[in-house]
Structures are given as structure tokens and as C-alpha cells.
N, C-alpha and C. Protein backbone atom coordinates (compact mmCIF):
# COMPACT_ATOMS: atom_id res chain seq x y z
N UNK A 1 7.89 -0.38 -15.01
CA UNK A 1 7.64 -0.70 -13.61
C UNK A 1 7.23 -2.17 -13.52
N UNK A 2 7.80 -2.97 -12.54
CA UNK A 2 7.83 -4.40 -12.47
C UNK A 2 6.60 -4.77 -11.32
N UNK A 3 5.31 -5.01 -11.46
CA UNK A 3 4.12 -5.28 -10.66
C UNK A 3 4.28 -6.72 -9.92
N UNK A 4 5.43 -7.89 -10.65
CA UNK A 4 5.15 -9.03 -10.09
C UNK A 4 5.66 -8.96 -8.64
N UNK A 5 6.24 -7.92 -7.51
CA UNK A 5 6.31 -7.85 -6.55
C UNK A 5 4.67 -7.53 -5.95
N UNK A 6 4.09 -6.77 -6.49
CA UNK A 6 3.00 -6.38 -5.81
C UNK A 6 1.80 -7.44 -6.13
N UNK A 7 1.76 -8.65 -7.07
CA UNK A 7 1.10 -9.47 -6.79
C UNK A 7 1.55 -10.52 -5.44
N UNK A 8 2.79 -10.84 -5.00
CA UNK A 8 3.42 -11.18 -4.53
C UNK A 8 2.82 -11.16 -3.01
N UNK A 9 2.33 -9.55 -2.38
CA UNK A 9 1.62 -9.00 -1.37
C UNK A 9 0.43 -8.82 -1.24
N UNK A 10 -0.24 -8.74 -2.52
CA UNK A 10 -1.62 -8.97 -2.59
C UNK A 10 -2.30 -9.95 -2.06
N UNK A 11 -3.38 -9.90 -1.13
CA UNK A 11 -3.87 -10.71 -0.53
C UNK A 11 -5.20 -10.31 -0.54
N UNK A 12 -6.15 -10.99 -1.14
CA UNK A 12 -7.51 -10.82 -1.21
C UNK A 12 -8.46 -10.79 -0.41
N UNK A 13 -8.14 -12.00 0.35
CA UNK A 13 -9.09 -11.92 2.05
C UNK A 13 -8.40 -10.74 2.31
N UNK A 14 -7.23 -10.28 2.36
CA UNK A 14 -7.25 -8.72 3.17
C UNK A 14 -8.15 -7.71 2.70
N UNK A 15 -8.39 -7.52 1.52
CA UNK A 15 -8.39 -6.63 0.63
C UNK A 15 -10.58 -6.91 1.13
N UNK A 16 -10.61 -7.72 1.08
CA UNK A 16 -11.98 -8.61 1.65
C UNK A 16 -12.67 -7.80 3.16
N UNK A 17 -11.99 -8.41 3.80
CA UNK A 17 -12.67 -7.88 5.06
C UNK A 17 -12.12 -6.78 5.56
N UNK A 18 -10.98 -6.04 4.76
CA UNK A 18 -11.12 -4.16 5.01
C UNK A 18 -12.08 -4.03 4.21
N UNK A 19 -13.20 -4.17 3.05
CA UNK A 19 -14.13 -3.65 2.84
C UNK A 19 -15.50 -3.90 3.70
N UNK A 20 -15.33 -5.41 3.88
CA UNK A 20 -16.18 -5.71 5.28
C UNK A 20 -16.61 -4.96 6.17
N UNK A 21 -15.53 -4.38 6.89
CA UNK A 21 -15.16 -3.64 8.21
C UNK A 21 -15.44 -2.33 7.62
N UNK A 22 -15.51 -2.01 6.64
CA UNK A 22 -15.60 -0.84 5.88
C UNK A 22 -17.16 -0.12 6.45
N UNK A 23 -17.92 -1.23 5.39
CA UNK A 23 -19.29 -1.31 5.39
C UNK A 23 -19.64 -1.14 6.39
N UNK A 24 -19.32 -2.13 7.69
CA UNK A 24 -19.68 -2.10 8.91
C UNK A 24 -19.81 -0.80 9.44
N UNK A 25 -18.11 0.04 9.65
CA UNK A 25 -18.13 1.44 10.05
C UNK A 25 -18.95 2.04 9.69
N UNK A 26 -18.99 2.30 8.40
CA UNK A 26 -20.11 3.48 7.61
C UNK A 26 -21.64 2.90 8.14
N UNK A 27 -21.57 2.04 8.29
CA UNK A 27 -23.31 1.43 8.76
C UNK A 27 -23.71 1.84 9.93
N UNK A 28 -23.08 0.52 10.39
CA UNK A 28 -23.55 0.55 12.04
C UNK A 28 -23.06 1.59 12.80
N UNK A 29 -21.96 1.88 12.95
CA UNK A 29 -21.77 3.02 14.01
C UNK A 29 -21.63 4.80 13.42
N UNK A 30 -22.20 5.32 14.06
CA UNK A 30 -22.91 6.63 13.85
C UNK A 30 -21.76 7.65 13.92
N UNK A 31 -20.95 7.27 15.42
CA UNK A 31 -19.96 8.30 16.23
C UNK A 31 -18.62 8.57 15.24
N UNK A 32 -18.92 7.15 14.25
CA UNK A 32 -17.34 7.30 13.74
C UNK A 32 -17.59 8.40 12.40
N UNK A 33 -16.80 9.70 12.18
CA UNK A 33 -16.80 10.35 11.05
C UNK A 33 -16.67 9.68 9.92
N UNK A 34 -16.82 10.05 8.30
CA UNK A 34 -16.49 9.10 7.14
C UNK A 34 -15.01 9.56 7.15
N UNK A 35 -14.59 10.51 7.78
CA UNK A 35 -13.46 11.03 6.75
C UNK A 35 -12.10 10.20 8.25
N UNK A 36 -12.44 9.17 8.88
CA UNK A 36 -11.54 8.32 9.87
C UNK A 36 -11.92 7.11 9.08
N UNK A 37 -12.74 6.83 8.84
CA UNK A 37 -12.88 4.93 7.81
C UNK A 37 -11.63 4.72 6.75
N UNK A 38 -11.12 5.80 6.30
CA UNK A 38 -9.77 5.27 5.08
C UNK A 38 -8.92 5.25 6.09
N UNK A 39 -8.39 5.47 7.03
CA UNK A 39 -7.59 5.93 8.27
C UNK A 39 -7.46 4.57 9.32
N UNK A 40 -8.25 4.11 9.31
CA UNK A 40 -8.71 3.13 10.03
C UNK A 40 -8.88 1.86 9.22
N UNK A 41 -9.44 1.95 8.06
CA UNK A 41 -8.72 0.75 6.94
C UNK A 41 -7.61 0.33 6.41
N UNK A 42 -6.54 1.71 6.77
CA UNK A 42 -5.32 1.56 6.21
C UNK A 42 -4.83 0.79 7.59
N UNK A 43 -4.93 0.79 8.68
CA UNK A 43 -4.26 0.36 9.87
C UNK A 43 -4.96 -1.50 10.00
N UNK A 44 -6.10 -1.27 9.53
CA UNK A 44 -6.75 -2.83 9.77
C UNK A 44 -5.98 -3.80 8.77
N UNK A 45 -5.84 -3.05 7.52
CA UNK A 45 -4.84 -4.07 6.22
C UNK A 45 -3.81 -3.78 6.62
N UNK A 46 -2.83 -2.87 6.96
CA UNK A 46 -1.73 -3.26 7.41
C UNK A 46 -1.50 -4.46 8.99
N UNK A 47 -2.25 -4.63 9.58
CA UNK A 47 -2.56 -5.41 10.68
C UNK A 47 -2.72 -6.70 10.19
N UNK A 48 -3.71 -6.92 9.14
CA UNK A 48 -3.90 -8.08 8.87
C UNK A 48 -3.22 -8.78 7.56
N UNK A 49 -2.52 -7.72 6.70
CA UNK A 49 -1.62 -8.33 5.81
C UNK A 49 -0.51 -8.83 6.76
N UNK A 50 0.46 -8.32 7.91
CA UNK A 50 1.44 -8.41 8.53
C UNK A 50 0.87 -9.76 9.28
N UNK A 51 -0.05 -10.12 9.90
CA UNK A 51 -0.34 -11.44 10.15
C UNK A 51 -0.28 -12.52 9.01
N UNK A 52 -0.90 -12.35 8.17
CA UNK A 52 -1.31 -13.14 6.99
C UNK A 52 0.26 -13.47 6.02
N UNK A 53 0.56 -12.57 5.79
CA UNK A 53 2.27 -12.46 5.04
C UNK A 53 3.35 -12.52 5.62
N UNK A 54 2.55 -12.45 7.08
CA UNK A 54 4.48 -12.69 7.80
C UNK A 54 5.08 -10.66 7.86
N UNK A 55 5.33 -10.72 9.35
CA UNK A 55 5.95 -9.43 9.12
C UNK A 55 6.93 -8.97 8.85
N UNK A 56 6.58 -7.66 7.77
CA UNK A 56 7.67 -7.01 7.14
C UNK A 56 7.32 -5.85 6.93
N UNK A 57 8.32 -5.09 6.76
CA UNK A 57 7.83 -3.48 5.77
C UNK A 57 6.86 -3.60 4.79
N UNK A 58 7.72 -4.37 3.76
CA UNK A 58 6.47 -4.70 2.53
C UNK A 58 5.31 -4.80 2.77
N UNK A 59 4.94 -6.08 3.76
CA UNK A 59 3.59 -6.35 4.04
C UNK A 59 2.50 -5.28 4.91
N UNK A 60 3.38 -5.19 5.10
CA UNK A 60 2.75 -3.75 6.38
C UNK A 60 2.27 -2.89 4.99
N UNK A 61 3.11 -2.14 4.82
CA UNK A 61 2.58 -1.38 3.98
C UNK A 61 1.56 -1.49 2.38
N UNK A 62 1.90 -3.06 2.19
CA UNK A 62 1.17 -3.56 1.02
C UNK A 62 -0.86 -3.58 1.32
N UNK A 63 -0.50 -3.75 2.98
CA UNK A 63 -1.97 -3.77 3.70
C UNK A 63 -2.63 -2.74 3.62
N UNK A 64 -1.54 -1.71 3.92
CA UNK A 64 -2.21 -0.32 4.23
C UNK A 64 -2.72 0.32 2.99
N UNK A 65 -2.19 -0.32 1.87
CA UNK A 65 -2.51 0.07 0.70
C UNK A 65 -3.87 -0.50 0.34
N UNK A 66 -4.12 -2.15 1.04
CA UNK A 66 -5.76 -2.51 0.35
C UNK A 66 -6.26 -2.33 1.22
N UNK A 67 -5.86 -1.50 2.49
CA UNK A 67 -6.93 -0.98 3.02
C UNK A 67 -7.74 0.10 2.44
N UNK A 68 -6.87 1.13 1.95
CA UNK A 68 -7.07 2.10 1.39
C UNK A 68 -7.69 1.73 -0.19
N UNK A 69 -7.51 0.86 -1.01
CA UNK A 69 -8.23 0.31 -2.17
C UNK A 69 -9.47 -0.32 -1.65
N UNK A 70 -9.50 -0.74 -0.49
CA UNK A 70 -11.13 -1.31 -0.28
C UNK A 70 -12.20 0.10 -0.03
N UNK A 71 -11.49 1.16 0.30
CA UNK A 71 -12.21 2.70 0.64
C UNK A 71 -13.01 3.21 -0.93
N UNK A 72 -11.89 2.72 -1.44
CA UNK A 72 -11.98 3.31 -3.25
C UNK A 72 -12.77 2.55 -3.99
N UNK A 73 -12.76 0.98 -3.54
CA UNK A 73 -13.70 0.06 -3.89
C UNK A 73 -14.87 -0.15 -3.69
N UNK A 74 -15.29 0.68 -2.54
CA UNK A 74 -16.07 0.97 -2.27
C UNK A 74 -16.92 1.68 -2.63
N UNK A 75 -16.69 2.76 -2.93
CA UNK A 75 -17.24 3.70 -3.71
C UNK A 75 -17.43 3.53 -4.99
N UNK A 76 -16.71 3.27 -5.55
CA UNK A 76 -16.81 2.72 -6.96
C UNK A 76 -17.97 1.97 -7.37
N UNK A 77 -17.91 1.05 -6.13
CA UNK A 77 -19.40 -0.58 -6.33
C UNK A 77 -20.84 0.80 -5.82
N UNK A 78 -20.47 1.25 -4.83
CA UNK A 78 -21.75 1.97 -4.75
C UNK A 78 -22.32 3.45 -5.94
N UNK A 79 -21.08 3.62 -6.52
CA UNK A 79 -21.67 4.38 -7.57
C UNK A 79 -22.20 3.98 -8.26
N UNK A 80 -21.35 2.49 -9.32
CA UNK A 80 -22.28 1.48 -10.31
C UNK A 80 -23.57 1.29 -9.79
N UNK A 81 -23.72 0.77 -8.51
CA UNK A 81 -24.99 0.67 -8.54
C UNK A 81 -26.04 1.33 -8.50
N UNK A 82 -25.86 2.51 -7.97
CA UNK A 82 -27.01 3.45 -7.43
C UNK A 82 -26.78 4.70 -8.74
N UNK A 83 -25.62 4.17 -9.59
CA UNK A 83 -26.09 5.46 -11.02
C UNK A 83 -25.56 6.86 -10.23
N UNK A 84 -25.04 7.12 -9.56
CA UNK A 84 -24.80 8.43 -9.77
C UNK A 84 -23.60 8.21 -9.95
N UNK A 85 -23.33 10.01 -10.11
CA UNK A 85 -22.07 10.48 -10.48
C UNK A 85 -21.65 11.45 -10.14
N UNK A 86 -19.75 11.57 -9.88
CA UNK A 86 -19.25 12.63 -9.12
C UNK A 86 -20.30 14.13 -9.65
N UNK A 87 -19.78 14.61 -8.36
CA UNK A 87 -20.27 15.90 -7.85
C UNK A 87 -19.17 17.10 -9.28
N UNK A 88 -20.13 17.23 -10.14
CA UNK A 88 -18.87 18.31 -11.08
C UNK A 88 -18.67 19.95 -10.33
């Protein structure tokens, strides 16, 4: 499998402030469920990769993907830190 396309779409400020916006949701506002924040990250990186990259399929969907990696990234940074571990 050939990845140098998907560095190609990678965009870090995207990948950046869908975790931003991430944080934000889960913080500040109460009304929004957790299980709409990956849902709603996937639509913000596809939004803002398609600005940032110029629109296309690719980009669209390359967004929706670090939207969805900033959800996962998320979790990840807050497990390291706080020591726990999945639910067995």
C-alpha cells in the first residue's frame, strides 16, 4: 500500500483544531451528547481540509478522516495521562 498520497492530504492545522473543537465540545457545552463529537469532527475536517487543500473528493474525505483521528487522539493523550485503562 502506497501512503505517499495520504501524506499528500494530511494537513496538521486540520488535524489541530478538530481536536481543538473537540475539547471545546466535550467541555463547554453540556447539550451536545459524546457519542455526536466524532460526527461532528468528521464534518469540521472535511470542511476545513476542502478549504485548506482546495476542493476535492480526496480532500473532503482526507478531512473527515482527521477529524475522526483527532476523536482517537484524543483519547489516547487523555489515557497517557490520567493512567487509566480500557474498560476489560
Amino acid at each position: 500500500m502506497d501512503f505517499s498520497q495520504l501524506t499528500e492530504y494530511f494537513v496538521v492545522v486540520v488535524l489541530v483544531a478538530c481536536l481543538v473543537i473537540g475539547y471545546i465540545l466535550k467541555t463547554g457545552f453540556d447539550f451536545i451528547p459524546n457519542k455526536y463529537i466524532p460526527t461532528i469532527l468528521a464534518c469540521v475536517g472535511a470542511i476545513l481540509n476542502g478549504i485548506v487543500s482546495g476542493p476535492s473528493v480526496e480532500a473532503i474525505v482526507y478531512g473527515a478522516l482527521m477529524g475522526l483521528a483527532s476523536t482517537g487522539l484524543h483519547q489516547a493523550f487523555t489515557r497517557f495521562v490520567e493512567g487509566t485503562k480500557e474498560a476489560e
